[in-house]
N, C-alpha and C. Protein backbone atom coordinates (compact mmCIF):
# COMPACT_ATOMS: atom_id res chain seq x y z
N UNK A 1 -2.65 -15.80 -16.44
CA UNK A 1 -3.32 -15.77 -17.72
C UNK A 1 -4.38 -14.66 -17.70
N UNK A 2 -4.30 -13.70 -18.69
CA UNK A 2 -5.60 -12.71 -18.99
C UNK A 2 -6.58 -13.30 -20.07
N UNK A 3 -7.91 -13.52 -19.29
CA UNK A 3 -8.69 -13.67 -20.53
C UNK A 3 -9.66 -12.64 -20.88
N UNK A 4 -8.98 -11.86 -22.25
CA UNK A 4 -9.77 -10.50 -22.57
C UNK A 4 -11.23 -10.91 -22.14
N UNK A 5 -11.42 -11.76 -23.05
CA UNK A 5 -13.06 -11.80 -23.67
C UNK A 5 -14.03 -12.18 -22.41
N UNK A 6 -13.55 -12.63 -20.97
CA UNK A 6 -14.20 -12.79 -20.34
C UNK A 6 -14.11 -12.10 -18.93
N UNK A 7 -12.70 -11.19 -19.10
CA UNK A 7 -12.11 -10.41 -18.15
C UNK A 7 -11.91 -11.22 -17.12
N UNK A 8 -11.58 -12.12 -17.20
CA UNK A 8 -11.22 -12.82 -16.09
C UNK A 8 -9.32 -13.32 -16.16
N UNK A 9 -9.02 -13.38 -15.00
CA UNK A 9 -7.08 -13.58 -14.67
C UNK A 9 -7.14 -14.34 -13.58
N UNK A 10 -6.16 -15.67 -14.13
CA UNK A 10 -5.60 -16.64 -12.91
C UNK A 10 -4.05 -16.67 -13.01
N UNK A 11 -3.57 -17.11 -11.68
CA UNK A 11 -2.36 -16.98 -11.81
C UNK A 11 -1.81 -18.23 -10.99
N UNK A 12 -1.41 -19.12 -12.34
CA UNK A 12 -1.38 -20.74 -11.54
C UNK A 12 -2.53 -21.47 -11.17
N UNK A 13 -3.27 -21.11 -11.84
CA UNK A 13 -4.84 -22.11 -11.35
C UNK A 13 -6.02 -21.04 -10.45
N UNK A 14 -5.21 -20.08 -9.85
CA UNK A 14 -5.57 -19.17 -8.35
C UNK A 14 -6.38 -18.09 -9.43
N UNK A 15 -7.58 -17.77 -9.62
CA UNK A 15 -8.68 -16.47 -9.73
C UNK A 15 -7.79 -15.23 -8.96
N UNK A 16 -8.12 -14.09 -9.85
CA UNK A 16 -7.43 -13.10 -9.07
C UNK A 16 -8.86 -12.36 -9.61
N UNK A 17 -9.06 -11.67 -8.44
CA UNK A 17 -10.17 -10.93 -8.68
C UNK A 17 -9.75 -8.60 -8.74
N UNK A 18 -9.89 -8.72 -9.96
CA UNK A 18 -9.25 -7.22 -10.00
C UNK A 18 -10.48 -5.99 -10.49
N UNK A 19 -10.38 -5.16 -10.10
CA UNK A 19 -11.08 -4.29 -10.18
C UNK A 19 -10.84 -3.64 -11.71
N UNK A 20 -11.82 -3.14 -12.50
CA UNK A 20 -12.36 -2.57 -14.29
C UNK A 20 -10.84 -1.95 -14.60
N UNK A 21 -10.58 -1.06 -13.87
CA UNK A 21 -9.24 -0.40 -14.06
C UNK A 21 -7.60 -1.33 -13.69
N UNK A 22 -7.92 -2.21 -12.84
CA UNK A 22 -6.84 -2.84 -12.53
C UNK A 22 -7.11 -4.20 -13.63
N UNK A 23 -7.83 -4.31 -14.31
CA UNK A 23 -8.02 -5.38 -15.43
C UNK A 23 -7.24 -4.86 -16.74
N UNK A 24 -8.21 -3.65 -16.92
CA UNK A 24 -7.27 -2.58 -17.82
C UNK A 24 -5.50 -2.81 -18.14
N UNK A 25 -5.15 -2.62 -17.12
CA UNK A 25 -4.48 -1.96 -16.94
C UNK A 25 -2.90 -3.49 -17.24
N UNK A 26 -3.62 -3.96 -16.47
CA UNK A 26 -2.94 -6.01 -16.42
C UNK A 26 -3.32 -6.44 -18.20
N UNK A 27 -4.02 -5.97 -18.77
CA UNK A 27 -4.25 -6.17 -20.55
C UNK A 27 -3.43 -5.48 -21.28
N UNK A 28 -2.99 -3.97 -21.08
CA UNK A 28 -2.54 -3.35 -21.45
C UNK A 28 -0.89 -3.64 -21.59
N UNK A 29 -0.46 -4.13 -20.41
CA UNK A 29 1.00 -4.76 -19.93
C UNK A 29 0.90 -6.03 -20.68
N UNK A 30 0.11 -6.77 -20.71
CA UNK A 30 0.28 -8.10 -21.31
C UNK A 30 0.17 -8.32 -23.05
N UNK A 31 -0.15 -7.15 -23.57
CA UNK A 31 -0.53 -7.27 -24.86
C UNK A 31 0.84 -7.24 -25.56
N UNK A 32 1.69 -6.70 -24.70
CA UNK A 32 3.17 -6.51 -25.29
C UNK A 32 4.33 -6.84 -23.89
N UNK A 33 4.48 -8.32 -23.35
CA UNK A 33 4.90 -8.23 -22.18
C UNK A 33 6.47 -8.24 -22.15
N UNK A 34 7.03 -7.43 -23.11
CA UNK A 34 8.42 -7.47 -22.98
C UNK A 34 8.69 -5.94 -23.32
N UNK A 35 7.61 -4.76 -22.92
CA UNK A 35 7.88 -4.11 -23.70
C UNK A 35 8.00 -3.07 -22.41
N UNK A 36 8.40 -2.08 -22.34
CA UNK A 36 8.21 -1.15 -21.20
C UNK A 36 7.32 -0.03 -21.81
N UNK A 37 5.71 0.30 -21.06
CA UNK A 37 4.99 1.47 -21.56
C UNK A 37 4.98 2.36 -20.38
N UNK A 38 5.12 3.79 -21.05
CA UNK A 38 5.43 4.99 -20.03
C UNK A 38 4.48 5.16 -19.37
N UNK A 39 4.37 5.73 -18.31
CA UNK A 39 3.64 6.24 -17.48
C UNK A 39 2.47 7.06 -18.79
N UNK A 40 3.04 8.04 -18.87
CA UNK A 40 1.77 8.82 -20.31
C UNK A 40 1.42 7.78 -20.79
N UNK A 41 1.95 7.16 -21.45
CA UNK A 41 1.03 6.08 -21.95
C UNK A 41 -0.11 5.21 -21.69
N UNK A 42 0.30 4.69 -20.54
CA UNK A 42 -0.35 3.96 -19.63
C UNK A 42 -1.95 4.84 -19.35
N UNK A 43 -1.19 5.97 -18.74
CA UNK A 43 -2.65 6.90 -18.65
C UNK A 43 -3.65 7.37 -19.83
N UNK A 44 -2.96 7.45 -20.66
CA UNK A 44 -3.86 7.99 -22.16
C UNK A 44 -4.73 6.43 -22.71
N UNK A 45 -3.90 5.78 -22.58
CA UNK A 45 -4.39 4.38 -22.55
C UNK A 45 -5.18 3.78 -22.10
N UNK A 46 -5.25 3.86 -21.05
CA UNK A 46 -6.27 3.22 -19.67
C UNK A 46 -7.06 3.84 -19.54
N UNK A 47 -6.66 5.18 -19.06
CA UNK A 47 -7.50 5.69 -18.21
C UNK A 47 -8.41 7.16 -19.11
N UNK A 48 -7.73 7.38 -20.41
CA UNK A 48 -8.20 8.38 -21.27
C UNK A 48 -7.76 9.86 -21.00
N UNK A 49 -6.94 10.08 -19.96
CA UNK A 49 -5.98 11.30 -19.67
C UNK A 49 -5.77 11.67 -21.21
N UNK A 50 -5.86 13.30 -21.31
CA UNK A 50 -4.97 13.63 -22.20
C UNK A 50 -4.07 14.37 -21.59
N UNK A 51 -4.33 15.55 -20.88
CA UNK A 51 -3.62 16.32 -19.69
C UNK A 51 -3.24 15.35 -18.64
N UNK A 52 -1.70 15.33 -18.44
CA UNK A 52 -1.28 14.35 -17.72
C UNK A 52 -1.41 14.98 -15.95
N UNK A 53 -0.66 16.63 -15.94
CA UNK A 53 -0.72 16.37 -14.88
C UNK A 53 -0.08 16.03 -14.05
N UNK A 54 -0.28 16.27 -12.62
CA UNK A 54 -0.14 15.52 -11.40
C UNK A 54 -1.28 14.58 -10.63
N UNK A 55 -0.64 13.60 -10.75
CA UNK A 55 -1.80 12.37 -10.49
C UNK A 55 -0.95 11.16 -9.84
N UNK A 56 -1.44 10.23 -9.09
CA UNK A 56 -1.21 9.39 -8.84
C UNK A 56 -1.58 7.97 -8.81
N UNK A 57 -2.46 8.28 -9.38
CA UNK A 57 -3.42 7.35 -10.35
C UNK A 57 -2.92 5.55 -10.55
N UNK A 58 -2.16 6.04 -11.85
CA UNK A 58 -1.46 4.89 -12.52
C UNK A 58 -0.47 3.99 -11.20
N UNK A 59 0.29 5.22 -10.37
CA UNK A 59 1.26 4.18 -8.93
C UNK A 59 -0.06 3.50 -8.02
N UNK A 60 -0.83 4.59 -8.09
CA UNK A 60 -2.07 3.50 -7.02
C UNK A 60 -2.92 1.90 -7.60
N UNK A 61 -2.91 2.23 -8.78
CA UNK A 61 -3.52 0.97 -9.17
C UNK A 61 -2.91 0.00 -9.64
N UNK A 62 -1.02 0.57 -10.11
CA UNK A 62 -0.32 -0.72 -10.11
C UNK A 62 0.48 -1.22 -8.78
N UNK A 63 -0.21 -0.39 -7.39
CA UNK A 63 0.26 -0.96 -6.93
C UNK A 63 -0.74 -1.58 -6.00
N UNK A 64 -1.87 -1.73 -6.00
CA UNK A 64 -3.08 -2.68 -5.83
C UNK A 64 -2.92 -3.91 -6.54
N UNK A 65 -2.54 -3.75 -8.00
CA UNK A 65 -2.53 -4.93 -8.90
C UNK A 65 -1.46 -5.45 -8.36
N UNK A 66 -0.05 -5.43 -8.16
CA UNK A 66 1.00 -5.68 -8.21
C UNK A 66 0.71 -6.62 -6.20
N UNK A 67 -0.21 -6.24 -5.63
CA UNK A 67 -0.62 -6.76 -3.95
C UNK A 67 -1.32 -7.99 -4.49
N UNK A 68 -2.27 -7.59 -5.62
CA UNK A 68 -2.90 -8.91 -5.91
C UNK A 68 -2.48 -10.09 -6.50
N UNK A 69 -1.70 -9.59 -7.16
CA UNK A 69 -1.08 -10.66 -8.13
C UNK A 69 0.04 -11.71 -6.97
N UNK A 70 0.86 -11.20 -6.16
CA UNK A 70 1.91 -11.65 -4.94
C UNK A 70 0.83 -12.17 -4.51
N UNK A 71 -0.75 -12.04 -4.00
CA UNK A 71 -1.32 -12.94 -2.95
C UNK A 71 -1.41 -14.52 -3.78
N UNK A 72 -1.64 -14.19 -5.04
CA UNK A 72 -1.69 -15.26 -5.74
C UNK A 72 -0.83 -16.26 -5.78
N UNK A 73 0.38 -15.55 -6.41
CA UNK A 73 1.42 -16.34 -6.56
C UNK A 73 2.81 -16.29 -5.90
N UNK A 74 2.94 -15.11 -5.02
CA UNK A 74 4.12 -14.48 -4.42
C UNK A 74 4.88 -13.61 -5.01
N UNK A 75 4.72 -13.78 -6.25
CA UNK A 75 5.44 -12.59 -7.07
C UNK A 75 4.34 -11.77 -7.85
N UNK A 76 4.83 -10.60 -8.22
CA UNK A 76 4.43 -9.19 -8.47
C UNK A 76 3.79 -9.83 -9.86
N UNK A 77 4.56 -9.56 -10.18
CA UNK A 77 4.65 -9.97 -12.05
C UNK A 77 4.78 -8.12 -12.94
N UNK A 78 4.29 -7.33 -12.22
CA UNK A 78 4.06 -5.82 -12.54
C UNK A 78 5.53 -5.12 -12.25
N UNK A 79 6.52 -4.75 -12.88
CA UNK A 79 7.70 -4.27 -12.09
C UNK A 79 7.66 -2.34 -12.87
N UNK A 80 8.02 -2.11 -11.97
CA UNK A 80 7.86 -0.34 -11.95
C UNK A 80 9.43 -0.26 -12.46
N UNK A 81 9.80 0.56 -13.87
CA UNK A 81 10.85 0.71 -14.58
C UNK A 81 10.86 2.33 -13.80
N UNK A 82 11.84 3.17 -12.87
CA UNK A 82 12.10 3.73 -12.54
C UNK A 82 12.16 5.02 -13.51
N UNK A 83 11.48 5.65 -13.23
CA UNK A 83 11.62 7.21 -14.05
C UNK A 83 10.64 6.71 -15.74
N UNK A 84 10.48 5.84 -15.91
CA UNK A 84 10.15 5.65 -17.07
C UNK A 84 8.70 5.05 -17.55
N UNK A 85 8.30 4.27 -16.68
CA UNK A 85 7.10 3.14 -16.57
C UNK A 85 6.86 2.05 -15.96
N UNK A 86 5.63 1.34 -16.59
CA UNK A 86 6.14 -0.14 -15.76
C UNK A 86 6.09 -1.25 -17.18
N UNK A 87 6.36 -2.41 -16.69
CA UNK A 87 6.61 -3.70 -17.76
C UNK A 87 5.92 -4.42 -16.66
N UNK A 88 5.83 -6.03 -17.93
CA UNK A 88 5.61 -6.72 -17.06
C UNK A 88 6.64 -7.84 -16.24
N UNK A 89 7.19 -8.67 -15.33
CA UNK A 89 8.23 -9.23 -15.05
C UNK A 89 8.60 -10.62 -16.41
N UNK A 90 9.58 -10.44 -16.38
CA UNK A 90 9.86 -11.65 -17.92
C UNK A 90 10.00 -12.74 -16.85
């Protein structure tokens, strides 16, 4: 569960404690969780990129989020859509 208004996320009862950008970023995926958002997106989004670039940014912090979320519950919930973006797991 994301709760905007208090920035706080549990997963099954379990506190997940995520860092400003990895909160971001877990809101952003959940506001539309069936939806796949691109990498550009994600960054213009989150992080305020307009020049995208070479960066690695967006793989590093979904894949911090994606460590945190498995300690919680064992699964990811964050799945990386190959060449395209990430979603969240249905």
């Amino acid at each position: 569960m994301v709760e905007r208004r208090t920035r706080r996320v549990s997963v099954r009862e379990t506190m997940v404690v995520l860092s400003a950008k990895e909160f971001e970023l877990l809101a952003r995926l959940a506001s539309e969780p069936y939806r796949v958002f691109t990498k550009e997106e994600l960054l213009r989004e989150v992080w305020g990129y307009r020049a995208l670039g070479r960066t690695r940014t967006l793989e590093s912090h979904a894949s911090r989020l994606r460590k945190k979320l498995r300690l919680a519950e064992g699964d990811s919930f964050v799945v990386n859509i190959w060449g395209v973006g990430y979603r969240l797991l249905e």
